[in-house]
C-alpha atoms as a PDB file:
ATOM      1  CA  UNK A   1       0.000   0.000   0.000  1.00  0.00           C
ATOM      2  CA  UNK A   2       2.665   2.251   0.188  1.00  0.00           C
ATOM      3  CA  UNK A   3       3.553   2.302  -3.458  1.00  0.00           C
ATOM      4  CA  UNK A   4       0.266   4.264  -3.534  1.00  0.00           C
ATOM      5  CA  UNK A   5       1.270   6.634  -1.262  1.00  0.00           C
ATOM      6  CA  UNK A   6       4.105   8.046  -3.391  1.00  0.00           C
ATOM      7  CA  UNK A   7       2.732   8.040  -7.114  1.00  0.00           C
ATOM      8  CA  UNK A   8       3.061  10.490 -10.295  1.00  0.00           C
ATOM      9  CA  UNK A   9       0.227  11.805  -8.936  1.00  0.00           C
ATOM     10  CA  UNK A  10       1.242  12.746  -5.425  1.00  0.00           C
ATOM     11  CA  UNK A  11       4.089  15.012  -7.028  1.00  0.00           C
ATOM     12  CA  UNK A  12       1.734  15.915  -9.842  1.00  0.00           C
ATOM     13  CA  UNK A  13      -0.797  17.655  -6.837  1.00  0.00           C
ATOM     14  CA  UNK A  14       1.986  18.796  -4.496  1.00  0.00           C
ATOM     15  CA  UNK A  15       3.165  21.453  -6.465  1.00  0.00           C
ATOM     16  CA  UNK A  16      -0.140  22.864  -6.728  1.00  0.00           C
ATOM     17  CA  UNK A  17      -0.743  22.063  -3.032  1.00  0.00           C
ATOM     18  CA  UNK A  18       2.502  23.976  -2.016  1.00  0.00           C
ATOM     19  CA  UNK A  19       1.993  27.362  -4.557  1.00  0.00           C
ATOM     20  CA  UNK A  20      -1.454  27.097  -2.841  1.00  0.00           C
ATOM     21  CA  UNK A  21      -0.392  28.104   0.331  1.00  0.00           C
ATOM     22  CA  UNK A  22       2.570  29.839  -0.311  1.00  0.00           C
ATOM     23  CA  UNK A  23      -0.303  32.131  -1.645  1.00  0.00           C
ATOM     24  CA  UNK A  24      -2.240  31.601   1.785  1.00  0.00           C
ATOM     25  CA  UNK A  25       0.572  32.000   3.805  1.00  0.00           C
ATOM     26  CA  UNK A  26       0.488  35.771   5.064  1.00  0.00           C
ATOM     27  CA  UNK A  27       3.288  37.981   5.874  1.00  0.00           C
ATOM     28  CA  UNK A  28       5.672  37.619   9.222  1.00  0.00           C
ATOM     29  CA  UNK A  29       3.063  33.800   9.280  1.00  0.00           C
ATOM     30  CA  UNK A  30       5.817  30.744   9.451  1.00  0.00           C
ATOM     31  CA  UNK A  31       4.536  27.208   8.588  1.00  0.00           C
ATOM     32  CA  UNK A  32       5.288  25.026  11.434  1.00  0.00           C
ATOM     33  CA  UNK A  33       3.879  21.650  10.137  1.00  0.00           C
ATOM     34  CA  UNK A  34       2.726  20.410   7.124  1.00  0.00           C
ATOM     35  CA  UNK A  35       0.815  17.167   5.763  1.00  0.00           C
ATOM     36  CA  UNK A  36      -1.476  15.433   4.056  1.00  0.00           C
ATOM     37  CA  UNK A  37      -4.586  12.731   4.358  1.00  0.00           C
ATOM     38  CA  UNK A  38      -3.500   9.640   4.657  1.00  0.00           C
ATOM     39  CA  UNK A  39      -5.530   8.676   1.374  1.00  0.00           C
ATOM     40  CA  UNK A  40      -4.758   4.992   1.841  1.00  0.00           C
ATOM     41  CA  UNK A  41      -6.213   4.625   5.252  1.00  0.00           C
ATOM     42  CA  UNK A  42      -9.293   6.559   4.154  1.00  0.00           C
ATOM     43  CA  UNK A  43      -9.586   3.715   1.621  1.00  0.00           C
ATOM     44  CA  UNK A  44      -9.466   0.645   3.415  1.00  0.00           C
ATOM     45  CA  UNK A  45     -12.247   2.643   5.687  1.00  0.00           C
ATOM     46  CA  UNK A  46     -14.373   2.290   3.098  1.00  0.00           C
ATOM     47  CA  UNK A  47     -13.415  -1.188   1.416  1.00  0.00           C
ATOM     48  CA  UNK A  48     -16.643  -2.443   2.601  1.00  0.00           C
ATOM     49  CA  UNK A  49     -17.626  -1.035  -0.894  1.00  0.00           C
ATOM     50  CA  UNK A  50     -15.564  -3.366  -2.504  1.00  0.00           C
ATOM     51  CA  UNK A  51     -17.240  -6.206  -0.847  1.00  0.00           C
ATOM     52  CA  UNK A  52     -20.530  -5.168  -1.980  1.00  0.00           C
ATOM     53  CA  UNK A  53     -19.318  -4.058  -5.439  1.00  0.00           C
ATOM     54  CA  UNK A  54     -17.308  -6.742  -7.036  1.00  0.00           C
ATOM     55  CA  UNK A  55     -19.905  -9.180  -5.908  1.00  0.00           C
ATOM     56  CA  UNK A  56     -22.905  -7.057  -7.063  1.00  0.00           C
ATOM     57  CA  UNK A  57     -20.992  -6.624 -10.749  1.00  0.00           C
ATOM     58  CA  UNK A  58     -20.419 -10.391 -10.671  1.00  0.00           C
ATOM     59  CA  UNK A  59     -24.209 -10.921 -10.676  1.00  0.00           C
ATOM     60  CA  UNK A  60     -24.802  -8.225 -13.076  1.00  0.00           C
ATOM     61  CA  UNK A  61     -22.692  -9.879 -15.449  1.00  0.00           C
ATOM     62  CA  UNK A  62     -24.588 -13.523 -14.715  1.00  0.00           C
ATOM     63  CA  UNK A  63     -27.583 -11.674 -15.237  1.00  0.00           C
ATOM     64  CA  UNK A  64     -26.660  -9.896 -18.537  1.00  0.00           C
ATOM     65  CA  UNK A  65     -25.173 -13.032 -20.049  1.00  0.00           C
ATOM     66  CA  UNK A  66     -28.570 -15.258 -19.401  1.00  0.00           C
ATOM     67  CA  UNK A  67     -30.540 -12.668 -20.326  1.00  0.00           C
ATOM     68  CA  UNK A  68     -32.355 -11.598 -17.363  1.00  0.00           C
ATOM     69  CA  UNK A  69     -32.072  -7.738 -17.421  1.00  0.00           C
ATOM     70  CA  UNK A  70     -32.939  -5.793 -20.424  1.00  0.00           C
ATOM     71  CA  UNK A  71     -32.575  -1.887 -20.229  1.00  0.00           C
ATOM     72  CA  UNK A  72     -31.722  -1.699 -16.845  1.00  0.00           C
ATOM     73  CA  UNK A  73     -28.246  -3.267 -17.540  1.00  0.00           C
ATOM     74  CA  UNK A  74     -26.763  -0.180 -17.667  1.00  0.00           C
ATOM     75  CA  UNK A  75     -28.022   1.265 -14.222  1.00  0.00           C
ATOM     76  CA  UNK A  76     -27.150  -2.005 -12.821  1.00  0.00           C
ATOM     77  CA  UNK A  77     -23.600  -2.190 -13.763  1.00  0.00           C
ATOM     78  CA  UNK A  78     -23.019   2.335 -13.243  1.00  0.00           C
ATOM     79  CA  UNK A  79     -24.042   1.038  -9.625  1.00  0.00           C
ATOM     80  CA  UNK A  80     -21.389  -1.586  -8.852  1.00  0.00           C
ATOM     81  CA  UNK A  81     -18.737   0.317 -11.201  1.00  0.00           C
ATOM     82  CA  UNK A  82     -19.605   3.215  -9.006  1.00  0.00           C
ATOM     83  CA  UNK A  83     -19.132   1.139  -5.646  1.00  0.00           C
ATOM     84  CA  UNK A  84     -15.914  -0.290  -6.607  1.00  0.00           C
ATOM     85  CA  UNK A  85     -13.986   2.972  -7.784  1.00  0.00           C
ATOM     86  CA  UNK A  86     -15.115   5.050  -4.349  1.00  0.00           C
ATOM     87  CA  UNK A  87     -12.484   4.309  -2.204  1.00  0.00           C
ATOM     88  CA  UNK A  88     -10.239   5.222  -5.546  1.00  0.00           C
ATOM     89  CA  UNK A  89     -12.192   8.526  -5.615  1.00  0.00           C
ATOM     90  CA  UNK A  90     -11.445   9.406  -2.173  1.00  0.00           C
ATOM     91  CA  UNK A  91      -7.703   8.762  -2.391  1.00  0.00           C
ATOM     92  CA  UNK A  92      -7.531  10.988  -5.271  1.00  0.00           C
ATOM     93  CA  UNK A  93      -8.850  13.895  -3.208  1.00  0.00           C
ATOM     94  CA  UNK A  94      -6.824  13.185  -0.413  1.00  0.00           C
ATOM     95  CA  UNK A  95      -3.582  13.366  -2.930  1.00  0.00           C
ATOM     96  CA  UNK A  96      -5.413  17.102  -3.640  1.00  0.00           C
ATOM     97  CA  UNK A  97      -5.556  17.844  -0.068  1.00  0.00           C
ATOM     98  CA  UNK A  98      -2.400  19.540   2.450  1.00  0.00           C
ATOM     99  CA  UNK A  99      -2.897  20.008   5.714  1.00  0.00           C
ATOM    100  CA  UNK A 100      -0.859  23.050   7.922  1.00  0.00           C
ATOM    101  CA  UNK A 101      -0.384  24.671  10.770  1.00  0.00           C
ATOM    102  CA  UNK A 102       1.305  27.661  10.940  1.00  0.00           C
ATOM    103  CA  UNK A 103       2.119  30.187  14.046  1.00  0.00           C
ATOM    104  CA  UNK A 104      -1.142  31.622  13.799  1.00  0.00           C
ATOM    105  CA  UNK A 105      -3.794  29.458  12.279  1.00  0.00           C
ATOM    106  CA  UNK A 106      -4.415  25.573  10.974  1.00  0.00           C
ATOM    107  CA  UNK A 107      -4.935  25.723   6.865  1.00  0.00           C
ATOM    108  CA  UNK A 108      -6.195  22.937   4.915  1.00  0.00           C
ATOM    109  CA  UNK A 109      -5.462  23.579   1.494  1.00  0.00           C
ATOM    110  CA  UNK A 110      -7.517  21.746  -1.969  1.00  0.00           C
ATOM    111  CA  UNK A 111      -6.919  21.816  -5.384  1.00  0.00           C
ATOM    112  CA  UNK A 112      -9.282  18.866  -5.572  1.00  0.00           C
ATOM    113  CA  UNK A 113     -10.857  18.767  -9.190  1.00  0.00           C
ATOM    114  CA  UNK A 114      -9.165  21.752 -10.167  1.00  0.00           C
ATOM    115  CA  UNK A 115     -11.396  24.085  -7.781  1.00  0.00           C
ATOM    116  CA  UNK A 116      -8.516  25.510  -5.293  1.00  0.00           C
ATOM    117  CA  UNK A 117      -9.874  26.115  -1.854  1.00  0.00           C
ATOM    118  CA  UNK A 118      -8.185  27.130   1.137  1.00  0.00           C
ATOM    119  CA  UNK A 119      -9.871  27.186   4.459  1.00  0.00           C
ATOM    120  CA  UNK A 120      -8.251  28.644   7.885  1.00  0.00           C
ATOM    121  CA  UNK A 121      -9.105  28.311  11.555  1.00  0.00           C
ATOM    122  CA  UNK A 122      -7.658  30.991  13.421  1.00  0.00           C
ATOM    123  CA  UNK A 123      -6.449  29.565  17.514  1.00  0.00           C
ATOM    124  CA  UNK A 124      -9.013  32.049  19.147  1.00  0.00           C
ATOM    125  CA  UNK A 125     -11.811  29.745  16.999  1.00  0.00           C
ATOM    126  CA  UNK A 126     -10.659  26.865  18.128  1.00  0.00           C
ATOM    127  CA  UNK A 127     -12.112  24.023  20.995  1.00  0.00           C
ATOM    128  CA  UNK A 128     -10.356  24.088  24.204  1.00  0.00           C
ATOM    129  CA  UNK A 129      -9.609  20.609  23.856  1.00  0.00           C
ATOM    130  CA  UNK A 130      -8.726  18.714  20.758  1.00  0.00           C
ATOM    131  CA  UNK A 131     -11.000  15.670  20.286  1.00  0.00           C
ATOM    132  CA  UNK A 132      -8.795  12.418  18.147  1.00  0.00           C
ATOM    133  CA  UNK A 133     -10.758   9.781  16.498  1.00  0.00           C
ATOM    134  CA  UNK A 134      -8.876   6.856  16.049  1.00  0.00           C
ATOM    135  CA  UNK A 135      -9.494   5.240  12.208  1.00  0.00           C
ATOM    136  CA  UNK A 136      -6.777   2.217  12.662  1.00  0.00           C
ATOM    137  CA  UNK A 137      -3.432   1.912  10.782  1.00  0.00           C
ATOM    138  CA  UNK A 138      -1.918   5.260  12.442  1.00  0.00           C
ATOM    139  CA  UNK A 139      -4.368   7.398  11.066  1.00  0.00           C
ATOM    140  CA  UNK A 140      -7.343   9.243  12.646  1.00  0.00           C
ATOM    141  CA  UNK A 141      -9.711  12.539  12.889  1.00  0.00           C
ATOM    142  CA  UNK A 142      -7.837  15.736  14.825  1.00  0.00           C
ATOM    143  CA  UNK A 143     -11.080  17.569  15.713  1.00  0.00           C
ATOM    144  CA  UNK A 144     -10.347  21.240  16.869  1.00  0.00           C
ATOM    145  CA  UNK A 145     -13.149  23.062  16.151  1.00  0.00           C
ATOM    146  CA  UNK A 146     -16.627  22.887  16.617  1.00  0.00           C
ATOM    147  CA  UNK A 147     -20.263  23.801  15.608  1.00  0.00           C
ATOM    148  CA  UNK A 148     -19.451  23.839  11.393  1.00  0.00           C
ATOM    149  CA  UNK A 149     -21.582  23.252   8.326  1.00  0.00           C
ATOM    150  CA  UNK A 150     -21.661  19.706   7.927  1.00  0.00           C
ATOM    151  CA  UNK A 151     -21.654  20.157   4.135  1.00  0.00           C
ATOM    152  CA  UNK A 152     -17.507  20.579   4.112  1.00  0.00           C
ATOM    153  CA  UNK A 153     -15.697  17.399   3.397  1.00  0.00           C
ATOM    154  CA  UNK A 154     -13.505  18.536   7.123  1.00  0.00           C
ATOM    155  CA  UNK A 155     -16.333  18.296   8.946  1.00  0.00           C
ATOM    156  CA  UNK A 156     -18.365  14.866  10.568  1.00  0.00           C
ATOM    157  CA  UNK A 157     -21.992  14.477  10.873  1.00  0.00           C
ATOM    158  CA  UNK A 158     -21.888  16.636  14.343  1.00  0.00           C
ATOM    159  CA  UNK A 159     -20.013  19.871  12.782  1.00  0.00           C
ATOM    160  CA  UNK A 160     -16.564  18.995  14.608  1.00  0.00           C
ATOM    161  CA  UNK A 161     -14.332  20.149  11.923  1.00  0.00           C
ATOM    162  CA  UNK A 162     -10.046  19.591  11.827  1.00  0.00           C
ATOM    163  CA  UNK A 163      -7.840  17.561   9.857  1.00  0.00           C
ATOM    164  CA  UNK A 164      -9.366  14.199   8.532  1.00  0.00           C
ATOM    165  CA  UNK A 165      -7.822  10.868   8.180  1.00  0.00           C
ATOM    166  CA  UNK A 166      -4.108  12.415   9.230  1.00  0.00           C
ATOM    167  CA  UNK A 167      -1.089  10.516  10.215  1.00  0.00           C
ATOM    168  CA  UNK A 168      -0.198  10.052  13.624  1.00  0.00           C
ATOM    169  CA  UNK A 169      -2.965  12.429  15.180  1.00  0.00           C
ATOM    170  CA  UNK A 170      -2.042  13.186  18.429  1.00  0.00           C
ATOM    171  CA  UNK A 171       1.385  13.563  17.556  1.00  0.00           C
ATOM    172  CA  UNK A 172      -0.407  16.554  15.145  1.00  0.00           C
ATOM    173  CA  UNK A 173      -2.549  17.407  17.958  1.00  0.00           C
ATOM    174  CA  UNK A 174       0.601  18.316  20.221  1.00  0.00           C
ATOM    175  CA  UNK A 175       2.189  20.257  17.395  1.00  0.00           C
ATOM    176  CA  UNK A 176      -1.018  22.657  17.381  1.00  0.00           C
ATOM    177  CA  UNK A 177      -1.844  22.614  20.951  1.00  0.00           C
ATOM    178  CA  UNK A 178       1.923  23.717  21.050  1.00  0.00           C
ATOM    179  CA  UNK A 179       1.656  26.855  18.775  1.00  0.00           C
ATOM    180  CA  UNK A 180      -1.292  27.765  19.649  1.00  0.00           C
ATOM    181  CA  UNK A 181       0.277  28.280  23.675  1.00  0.00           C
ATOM    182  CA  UNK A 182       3.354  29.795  21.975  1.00  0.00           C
ATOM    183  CA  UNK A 183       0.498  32.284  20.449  1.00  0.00           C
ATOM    184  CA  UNK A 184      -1.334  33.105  23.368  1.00  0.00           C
END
């Protein structure tokens, strides 16, 4: 799995990732850490797809080939075609994703699908306490903020909002919890 980690495309979306917030970056602001999604975690959270997909095109196909679906062949197989590449999907925008903190603010930078977004929470806005959700292999949810539209792809179903399926979280969590003291 780690061959997937460091692909053309990684170095392909880092440059854009890393003009991205040089551009964010203000003046007399250093960057203290930087990373991204661990895309391959993120995928193996949702491999249950595969188990439902590759299965569900397998009986699409033994349906098509005796004949017992006629126009609906194509819905059937968009659906398990559509199951299967997910997880693919969502490592993809992870690759498009960069997570920072600098001495003033956390950033997490996009330049998913070619729409370049960069979204900041100052210290002041953040939780007292940092919340970590552990998602298995090393990688988990640093939650630092709360109370967000649910509708960004940062935040869970409750509006706590921080750096999704990142590396080594409370090891990230110390890192902020340490410049934002150094702040106030």
């Amino acid at each position: 799995m780690d061959e997937l980690r460091t692909t053309i495309f990684s170095s392909i979306f880092s440059r854009a990732l890393q003009r991205l917030l040089t551009e964010a970056v203000q003046p007399g602001e250093r960057v203290l850490w930087r990373g991204q999604p661990d895309g391959v975690a993120r995928m193996m959270m949702w491999r249950f797809l595969w188990w439902i997909g590759l299965p569900w095109l397998l009986v699409t196909a033994i349906a098509i080939s005796r004949g017992w679906v006629g126009q609906s062949t194509v819905p059937l197989l968009m659906v398990g075609i559509m199951m299967v590449a997910a997880p693919f999907v969502m490592w993809l925008h992870d690759l498009q994703t960069l997570f920072a903190i600098t001495n003033r603010r956390a950033l997490i930078v996009r330049t998913a699908w070619g729409k370049p977004t960069v979204s900041a929470t100052h210290f002041e806005d953040m939780d007292g306490t940092f919340e970590i959700a552990d998602i298995g292999r090393g990688a988990g949810h640093l939650n630092f903020a709360s109370g967000r539209s649910t509708r960004s792809p940062d935040t869970d179903y409750t509006g706590r909002y921080g750096f999704r399926c990142v590396r080594n979280p409370a090891g990230v969590g110390d890192i902020l919890e340490r410049a934002r003291r150094r702040t106030a």
